[in-house]
Protein backbone atom coordinates (compact mmCIF):
# COMPACT_ATOMS: atom_id res chain seq x y z
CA UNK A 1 8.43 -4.85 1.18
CA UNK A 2 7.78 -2.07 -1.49
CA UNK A 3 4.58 -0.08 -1.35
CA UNK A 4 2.93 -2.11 -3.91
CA UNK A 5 3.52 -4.76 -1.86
CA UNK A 6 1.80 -3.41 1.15
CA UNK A 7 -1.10 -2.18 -0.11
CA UNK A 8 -1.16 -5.87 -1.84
CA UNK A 9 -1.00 -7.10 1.36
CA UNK A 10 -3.72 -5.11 2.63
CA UNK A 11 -5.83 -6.43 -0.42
CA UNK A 12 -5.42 -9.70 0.12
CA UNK A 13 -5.96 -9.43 3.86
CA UNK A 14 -9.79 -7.70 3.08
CA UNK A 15 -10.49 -10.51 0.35
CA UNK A 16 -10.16 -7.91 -2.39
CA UNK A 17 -9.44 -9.32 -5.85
CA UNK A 18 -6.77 -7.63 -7.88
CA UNK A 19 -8.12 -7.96 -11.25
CA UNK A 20 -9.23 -4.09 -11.84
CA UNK A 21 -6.93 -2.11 -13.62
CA UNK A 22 -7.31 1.28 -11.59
CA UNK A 23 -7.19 -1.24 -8.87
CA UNK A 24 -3.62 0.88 -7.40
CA UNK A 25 -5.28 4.22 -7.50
CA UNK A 26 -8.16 2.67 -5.61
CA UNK A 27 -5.58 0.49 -2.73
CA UNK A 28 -3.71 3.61 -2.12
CA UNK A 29 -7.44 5.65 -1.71
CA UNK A 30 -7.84 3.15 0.49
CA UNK A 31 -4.51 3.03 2.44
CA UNK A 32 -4.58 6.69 3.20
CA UNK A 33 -8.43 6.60 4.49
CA UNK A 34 -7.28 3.90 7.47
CA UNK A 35 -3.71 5.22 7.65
């Protein structure tokens, strides 16, 4: 699965909505906070 993927994942898990364009910047923010 390629990091894109993950943090997808991760998204889709929470109920977030991919629809934002900064939304990668944002995931991998997010990623690192609870990683």
């Amino acid at each position: 699965m390629s990091e894109q993927g993950i943090l997808f994942f991760i998204a889709k898990e929470k109920g977030f909505q991919l629809r934002s364009p900064g939304i990668d910047q944002k995931m991998y923010e997010m990623f690192e906070e609870e990683f």
